[in-house]
C-alpha atoms as a PDB file:
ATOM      1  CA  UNK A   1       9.859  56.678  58.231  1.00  0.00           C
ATOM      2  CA  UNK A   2      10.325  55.859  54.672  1.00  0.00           C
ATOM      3  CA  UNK A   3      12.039  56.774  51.726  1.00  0.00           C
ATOM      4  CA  UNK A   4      10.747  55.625  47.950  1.00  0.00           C
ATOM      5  CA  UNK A   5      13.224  56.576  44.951  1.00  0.00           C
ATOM      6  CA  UNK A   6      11.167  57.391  42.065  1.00  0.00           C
ATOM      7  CA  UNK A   7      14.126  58.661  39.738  1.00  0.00           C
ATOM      8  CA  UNK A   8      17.911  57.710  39.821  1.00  0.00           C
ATOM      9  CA  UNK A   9      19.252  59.139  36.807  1.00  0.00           C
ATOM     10  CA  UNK A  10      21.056  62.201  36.254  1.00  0.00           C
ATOM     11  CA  UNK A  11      20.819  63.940  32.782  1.00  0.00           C
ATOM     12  CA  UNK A  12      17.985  62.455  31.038  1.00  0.00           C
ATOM     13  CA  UNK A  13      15.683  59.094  31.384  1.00  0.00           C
ATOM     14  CA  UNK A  14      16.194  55.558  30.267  1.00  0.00           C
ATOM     15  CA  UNK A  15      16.024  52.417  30.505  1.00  0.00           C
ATOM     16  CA  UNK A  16      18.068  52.584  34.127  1.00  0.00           C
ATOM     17  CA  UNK A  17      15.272  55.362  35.458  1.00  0.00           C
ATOM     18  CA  UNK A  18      13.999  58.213  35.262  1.00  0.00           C
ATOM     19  CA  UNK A  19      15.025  61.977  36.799  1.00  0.00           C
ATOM     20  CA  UNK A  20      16.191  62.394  40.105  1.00  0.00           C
ATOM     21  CA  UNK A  21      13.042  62.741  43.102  1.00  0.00           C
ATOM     22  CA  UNK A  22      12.455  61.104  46.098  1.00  0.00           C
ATOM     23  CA  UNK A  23      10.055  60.644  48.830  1.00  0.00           C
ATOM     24  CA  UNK A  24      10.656  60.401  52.048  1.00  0.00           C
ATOM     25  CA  UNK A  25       7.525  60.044  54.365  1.00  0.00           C
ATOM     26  CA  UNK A  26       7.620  60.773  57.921  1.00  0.00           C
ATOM     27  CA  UNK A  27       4.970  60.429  60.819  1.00  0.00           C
ATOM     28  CA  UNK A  28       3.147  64.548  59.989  1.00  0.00           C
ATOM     29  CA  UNK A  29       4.878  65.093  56.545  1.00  0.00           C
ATOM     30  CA  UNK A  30       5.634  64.223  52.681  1.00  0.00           C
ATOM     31  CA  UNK A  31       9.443  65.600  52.079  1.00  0.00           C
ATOM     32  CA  UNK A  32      10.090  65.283  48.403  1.00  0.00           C
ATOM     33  CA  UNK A  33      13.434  65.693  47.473  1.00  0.00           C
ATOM     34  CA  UNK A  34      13.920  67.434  43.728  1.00  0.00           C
ATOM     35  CA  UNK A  35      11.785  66.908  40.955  1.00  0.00           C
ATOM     36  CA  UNK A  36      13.232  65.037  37.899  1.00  0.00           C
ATOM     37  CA  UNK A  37      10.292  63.216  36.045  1.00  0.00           C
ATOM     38  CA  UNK A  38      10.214  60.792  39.169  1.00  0.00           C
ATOM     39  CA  UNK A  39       8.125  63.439  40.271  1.00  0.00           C
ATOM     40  CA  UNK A  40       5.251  61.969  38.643  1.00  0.00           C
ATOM     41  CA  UNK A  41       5.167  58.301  40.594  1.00  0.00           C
ATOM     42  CA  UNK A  42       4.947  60.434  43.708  1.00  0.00           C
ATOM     43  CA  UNK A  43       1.156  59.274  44.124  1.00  0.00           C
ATOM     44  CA  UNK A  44       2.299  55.958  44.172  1.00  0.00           C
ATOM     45  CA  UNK A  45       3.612  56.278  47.605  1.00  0.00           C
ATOM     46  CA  UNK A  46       2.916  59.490  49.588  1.00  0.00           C
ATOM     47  CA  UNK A  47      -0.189  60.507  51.654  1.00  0.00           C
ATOM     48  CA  UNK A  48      -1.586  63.074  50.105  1.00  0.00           C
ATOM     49  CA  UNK A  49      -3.858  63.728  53.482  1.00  0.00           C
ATOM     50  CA  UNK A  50      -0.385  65.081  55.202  1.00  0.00           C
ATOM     51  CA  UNK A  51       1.150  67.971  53.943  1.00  0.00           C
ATOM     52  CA  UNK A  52       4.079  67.952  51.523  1.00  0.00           C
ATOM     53  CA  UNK A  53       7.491  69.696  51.443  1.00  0.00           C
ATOM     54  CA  UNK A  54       9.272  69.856  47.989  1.00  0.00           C
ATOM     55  CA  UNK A  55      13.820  70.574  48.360  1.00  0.00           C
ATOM     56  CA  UNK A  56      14.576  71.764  44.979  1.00  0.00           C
ATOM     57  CA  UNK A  57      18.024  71.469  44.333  1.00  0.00           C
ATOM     58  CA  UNK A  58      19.000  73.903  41.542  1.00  0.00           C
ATOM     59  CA  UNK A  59      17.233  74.784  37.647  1.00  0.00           C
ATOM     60  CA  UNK A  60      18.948  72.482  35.732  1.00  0.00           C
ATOM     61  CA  UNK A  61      15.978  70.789  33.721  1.00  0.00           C
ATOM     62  CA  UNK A  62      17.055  67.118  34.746  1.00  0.00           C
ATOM     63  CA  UNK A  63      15.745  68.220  38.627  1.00  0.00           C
ATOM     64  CA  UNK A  64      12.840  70.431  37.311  1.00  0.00           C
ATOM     65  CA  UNK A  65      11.167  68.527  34.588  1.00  0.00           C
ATOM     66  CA  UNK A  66       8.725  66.663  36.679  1.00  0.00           C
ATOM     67  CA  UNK A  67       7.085  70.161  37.878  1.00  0.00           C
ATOM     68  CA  UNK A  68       5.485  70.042  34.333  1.00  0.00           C
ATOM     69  CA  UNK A  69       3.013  66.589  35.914  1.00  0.00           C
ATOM     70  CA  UNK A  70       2.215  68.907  39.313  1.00  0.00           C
ATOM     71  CA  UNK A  71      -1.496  68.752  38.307  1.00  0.00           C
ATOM     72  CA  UNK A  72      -1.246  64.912  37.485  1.00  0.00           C
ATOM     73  CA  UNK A  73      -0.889  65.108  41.663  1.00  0.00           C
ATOM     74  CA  UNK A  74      -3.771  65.890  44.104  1.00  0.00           C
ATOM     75  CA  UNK A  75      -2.234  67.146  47.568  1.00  0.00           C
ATOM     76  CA  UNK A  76      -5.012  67.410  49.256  1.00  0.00           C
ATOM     77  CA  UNK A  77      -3.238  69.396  51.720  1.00  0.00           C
ATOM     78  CA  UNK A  78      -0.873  72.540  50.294  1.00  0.00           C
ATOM     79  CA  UNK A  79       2.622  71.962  48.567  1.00  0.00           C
ATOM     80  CA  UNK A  80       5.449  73.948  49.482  1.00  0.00           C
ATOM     81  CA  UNK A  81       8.687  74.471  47.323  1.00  0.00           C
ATOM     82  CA  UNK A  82      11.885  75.726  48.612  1.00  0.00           C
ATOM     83  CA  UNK A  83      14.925  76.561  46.494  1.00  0.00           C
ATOM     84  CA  UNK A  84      17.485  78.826  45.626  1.00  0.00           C
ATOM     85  CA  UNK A  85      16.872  82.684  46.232  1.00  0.00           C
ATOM     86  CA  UNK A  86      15.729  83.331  42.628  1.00  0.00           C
ATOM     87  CA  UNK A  87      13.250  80.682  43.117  1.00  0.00           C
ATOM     88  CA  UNK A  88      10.048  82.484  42.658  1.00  0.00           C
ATOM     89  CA  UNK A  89      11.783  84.490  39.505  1.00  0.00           C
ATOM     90  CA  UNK A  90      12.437  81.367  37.812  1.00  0.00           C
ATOM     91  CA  UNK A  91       8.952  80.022  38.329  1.00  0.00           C
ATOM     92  CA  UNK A  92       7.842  82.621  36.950  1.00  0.00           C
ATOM     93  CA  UNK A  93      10.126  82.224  33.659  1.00  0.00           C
ATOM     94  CA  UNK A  94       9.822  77.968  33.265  1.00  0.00           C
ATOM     95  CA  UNK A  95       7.108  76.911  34.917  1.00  0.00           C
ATOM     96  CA  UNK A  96       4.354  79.031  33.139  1.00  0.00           C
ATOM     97  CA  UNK A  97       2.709  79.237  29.526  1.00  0.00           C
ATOM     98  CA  UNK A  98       4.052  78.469  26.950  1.00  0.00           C
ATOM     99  CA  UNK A  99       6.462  75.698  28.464  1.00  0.00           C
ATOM    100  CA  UNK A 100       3.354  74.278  30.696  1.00  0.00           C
ATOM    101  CA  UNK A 101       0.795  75.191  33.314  1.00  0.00           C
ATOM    102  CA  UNK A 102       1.742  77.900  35.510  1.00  0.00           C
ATOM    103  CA  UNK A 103       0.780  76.975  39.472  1.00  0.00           C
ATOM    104  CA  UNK A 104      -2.330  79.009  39.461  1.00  0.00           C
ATOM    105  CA  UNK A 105      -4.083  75.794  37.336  1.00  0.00           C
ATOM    106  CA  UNK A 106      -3.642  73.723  39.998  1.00  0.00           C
ATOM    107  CA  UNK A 107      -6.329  72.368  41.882  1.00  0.00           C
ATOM    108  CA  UNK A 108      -4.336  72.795  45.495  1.00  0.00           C
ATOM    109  CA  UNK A 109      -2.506  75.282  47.332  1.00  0.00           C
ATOM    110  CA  UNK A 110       1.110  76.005  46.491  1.00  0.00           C
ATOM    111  CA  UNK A 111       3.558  78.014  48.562  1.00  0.00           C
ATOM    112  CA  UNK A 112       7.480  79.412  47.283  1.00  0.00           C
ATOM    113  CA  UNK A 113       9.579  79.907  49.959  1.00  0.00           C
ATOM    114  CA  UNK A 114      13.148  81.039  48.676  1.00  0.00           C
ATOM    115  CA  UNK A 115      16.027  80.431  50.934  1.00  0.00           C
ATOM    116  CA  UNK A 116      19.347  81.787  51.867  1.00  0.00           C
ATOM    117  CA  UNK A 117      22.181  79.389  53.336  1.00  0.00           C
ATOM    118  CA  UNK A 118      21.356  78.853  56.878  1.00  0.00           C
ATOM    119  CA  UNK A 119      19.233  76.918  59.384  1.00  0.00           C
ATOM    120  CA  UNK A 120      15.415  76.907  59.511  1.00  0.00           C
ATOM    121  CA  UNK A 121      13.015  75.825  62.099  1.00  0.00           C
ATOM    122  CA  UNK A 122       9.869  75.262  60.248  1.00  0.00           C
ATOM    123  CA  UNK A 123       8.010  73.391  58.961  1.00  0.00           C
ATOM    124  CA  UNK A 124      10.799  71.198  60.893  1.00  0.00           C
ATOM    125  CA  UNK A 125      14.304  71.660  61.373  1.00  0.00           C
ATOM    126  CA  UNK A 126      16.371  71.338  58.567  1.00  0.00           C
ATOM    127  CA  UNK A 127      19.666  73.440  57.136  1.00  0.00           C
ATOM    128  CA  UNK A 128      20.818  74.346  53.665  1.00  0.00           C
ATOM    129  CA  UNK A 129      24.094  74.947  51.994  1.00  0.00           C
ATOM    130  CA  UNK A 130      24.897  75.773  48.784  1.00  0.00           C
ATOM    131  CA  UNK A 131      27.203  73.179  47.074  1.00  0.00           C
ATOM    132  CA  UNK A 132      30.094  73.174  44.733  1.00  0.00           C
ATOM    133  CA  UNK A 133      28.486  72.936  40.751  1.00  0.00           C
ATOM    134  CA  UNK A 134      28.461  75.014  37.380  1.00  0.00           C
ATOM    135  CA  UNK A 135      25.022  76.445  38.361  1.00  0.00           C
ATOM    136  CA  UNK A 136      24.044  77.383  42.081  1.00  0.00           C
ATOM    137  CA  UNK A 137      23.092  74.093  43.853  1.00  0.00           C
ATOM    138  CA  UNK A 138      21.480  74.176  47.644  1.00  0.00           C
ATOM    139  CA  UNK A 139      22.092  70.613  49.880  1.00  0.00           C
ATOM    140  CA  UNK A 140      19.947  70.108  52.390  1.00  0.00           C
ATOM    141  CA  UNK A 141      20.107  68.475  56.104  1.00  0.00           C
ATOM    142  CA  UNK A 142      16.806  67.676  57.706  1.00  0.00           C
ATOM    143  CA  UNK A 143      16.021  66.575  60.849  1.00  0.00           C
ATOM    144  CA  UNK A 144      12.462  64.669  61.593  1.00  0.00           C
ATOM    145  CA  UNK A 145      11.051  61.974  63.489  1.00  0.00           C
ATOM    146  CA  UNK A 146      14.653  61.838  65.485  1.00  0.00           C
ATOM    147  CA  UNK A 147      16.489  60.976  62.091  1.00  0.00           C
ATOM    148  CA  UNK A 148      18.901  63.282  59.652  1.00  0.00           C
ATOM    149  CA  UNK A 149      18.653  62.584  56.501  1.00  0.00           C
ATOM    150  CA  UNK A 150      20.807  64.957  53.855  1.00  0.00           C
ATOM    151  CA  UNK A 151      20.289  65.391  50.241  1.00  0.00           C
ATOM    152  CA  UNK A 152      22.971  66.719  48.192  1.00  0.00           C
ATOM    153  CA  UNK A 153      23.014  66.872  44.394  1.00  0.00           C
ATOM    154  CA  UNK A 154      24.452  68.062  42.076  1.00  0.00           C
ATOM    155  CA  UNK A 155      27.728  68.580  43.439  1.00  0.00           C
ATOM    156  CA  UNK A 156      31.820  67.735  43.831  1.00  0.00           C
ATOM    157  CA  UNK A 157      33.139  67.335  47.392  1.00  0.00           C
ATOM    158  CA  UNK A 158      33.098  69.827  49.484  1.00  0.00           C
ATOM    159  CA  UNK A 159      33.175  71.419  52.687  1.00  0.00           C
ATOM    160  CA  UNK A 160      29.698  72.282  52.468  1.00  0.00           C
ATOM    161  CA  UNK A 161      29.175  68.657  51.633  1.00  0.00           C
ATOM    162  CA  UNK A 162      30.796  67.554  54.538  1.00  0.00           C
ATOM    163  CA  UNK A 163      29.593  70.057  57.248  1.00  0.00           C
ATOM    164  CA  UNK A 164      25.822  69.052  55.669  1.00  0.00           C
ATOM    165  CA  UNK A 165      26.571  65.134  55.977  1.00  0.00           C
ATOM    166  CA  UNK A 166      28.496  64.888  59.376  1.00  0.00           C
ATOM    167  CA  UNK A 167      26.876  62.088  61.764  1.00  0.00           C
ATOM    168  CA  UNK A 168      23.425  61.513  59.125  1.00  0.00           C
ATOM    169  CA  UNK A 169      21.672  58.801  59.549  1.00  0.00           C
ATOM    170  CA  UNK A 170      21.660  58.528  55.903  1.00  0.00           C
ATOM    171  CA  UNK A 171      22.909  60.293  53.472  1.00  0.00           C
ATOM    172  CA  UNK A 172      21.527  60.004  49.652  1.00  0.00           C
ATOM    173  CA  UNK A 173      23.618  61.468  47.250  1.00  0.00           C
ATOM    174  CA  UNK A 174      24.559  62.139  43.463  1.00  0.00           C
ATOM    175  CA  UNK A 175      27.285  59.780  41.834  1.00  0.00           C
ATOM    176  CA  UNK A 176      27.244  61.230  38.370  1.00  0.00           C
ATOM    177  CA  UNK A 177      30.817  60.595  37.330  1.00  0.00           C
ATOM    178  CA  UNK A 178      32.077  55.831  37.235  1.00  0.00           C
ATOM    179  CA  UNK A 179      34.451  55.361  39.545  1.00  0.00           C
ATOM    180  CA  UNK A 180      38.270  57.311  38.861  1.00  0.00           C
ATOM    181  CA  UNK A 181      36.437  59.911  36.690  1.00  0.00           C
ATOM    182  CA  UNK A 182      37.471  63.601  37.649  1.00  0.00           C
ATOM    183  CA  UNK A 183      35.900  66.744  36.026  1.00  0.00           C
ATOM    184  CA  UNK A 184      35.498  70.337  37.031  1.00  0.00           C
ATOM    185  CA  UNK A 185      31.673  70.019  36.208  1.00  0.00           C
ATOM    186  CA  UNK A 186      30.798  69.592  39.614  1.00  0.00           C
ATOM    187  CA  UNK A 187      30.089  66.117  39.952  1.00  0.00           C
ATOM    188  CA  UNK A 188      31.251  63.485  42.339  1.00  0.00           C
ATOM    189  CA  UNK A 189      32.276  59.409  41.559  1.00  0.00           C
ATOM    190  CA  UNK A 190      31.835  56.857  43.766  1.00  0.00           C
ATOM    191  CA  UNK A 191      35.035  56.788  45.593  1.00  0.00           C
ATOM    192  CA  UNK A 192      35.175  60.743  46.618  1.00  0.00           C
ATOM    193  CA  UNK A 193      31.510  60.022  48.347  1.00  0.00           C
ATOM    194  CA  UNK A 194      32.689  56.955  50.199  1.00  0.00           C
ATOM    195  CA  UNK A 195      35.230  58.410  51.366  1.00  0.00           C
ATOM    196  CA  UNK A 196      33.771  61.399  52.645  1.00  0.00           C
ATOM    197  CA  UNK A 197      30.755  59.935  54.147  1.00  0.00           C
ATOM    198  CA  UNK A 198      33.162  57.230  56.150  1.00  0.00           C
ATOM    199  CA  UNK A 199      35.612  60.957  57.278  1.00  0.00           C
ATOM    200  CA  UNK A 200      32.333  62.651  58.278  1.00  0.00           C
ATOM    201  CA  UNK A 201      30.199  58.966  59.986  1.00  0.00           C
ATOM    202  CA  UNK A 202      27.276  58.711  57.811  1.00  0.00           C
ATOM    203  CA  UNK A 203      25.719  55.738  59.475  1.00  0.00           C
ATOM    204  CA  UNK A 204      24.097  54.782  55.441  1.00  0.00           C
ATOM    205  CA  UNK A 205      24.650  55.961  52.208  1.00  0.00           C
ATOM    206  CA  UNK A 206      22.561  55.973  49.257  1.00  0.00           C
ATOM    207  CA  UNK A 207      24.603  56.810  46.062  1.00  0.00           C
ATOM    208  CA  UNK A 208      21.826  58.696  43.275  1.00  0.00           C
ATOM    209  CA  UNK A 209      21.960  60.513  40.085  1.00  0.00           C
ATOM    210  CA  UNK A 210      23.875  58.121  38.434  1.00  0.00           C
ATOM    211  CA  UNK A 211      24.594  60.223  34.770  1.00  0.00           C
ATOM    212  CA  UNK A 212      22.866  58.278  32.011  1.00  0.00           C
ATOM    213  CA  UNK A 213      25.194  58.861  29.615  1.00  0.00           C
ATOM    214  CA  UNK A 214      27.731  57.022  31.580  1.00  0.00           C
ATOM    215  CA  UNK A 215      25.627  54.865  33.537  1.00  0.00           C
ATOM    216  CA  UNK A 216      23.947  53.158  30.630  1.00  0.00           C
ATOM    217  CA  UNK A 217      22.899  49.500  32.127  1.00  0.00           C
ATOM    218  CA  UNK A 218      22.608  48.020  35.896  1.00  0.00           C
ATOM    219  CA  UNK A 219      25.990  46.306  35.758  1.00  0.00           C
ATOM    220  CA  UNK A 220      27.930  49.763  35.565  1.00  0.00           C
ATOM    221  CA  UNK A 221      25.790  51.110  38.717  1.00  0.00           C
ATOM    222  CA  UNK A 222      26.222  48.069  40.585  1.00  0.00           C
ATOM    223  CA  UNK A 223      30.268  48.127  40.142  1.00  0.00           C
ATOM    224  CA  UNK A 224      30.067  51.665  41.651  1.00  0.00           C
ATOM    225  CA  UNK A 225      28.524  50.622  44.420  1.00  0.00           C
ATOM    226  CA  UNK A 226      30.919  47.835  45.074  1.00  0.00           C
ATOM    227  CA  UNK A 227      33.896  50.316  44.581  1.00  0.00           C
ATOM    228  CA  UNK A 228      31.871  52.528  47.318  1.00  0.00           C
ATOM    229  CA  UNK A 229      31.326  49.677  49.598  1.00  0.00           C
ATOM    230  CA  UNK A 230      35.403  49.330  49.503  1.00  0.00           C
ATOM    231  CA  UNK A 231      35.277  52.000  51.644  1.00  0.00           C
ATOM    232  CA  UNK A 232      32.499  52.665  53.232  1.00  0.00           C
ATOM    233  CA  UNK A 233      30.608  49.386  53.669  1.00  0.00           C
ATOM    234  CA  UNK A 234      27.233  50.578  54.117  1.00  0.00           C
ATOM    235  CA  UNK A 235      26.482  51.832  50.910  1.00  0.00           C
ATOM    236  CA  UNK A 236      23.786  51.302  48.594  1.00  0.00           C
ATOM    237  CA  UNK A 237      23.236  52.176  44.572  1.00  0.00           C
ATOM    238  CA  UNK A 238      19.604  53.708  44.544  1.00  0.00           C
ATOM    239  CA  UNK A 239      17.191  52.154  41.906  1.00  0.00           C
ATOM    240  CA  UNK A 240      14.079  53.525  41.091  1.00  0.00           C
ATOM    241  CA  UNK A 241      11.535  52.540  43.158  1.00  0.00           C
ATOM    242  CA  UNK A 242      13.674  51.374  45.934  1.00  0.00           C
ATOM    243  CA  UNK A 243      12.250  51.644  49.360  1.00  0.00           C
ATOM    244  CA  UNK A 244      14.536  52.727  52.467  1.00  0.00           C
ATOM    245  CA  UNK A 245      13.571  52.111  55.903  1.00  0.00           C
ATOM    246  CA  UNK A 246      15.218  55.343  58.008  1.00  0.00           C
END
């Protein structure tokens, strides 16, 4: 089981990356998590024969705006999005004329499945929670092939976090704020994730989302990282197109 980073940035693209999305592929499935304008590298390394699974986050446009290259991708088997509650109402309102092609251009089969807090059992087991940002955010926990992996952005610390994270085998999450950088936005820095993912054993951590406004060259991402790896060793900053073995 893999997982391929196709966009590290939070905010906007640039010369670090592009918009948060990642792949992770697993023995039956593609799991895509969000869909920042990563989203449209995910050809480069999924199988489209196996079918794909697409964790949306929440609306705000940095995790949405690769929807608008769906028919640049040819699942041969169907696509299914989860997301927030409202997730077929907002579908309905962004991704449709005049902003771009609505889903029924699309050459393949795609499936909206809204979700509530809670723990599901298929297409695999996997739970969601919603996090603690200025517009509704869901985490999600999956379990597959034997191996957790969570996904939480955007988001500050939380209990939710936590509960979500406890014992993963890796954990990939947003680092929007530099190290010592506190806001009510509903972002996290470097040290608060360390920290939490050594208090709840996260076996690895990938740190993601990395705000581009703040984040502006490699040397300020790397420095986070090695204020993570203070306290929790076994952390990693995510580049795009940076391949995890799981």
């Amino acid at each position: 089981m893999k997982l391929t980073f196709l966009g590290t940035n939070g905010w906007f693209d640039s010369a670090t990356g592009n918009t948060p999305s990642a792949v992770l592929e697993t023995e039956n499935y593609n799991i895509i998590f969000d869909a920042g304008f990563g989203l449209a590298k995910a050809d480069t390394c999924l199988n489209p024969d196996k079918p794909t699974f697409l964790f949306i986050s929440h609306f705000h446009f940095d995790h949405i705006c690769g929807l608008h290259a769906l028919p640049k991708l040819n699942f041969k088997q169907p696509l299914t999005i989860f997301g927030r509650k409202d997730l077929k109402k907002l579908f309905k309102n962004v991704i449709n004329f005049p902003y771009t092609a609505p889903l029924s251009f699309l050459n393949y089969k795609v499936s909206l499945v809204p979700l509530k807090e809670g723990s599901y059992t298929k297409p695999f087991n996997f739970v969601c929670k919603q996090l603690k940002h200025t517009n509704t955010s869901l985490g999600y926990r999956i379990e597959v092939d034997g191996k957790v992996v969570v996904y939480c952005s955007d988001t500050a610390i939380c209990e939710n976090d936590a509960l979500l994270a406890q014992d993963a085998d890796l954990l990939i999450h947003e680092c929007a704020f530099v190290p010592g950088e506190v806001s009510d936005w509903g972002h996290s820095n470097p040290e608060q994730v360390a920290a939490m993912a050594k208090q709840v054993n996260v076996k690895k951590l990938a740190l993601t989302h990395f705000g581009a406004a703040r984040y502006h060259n490699m040397e300020i991402r790397k420095n986070a990282e090695n204020v993570a790896k203070e306290i929790f060793p076994n952390t990693i900053a995510a580049t795009d197109g940076l391949v995890l073995e799981v």
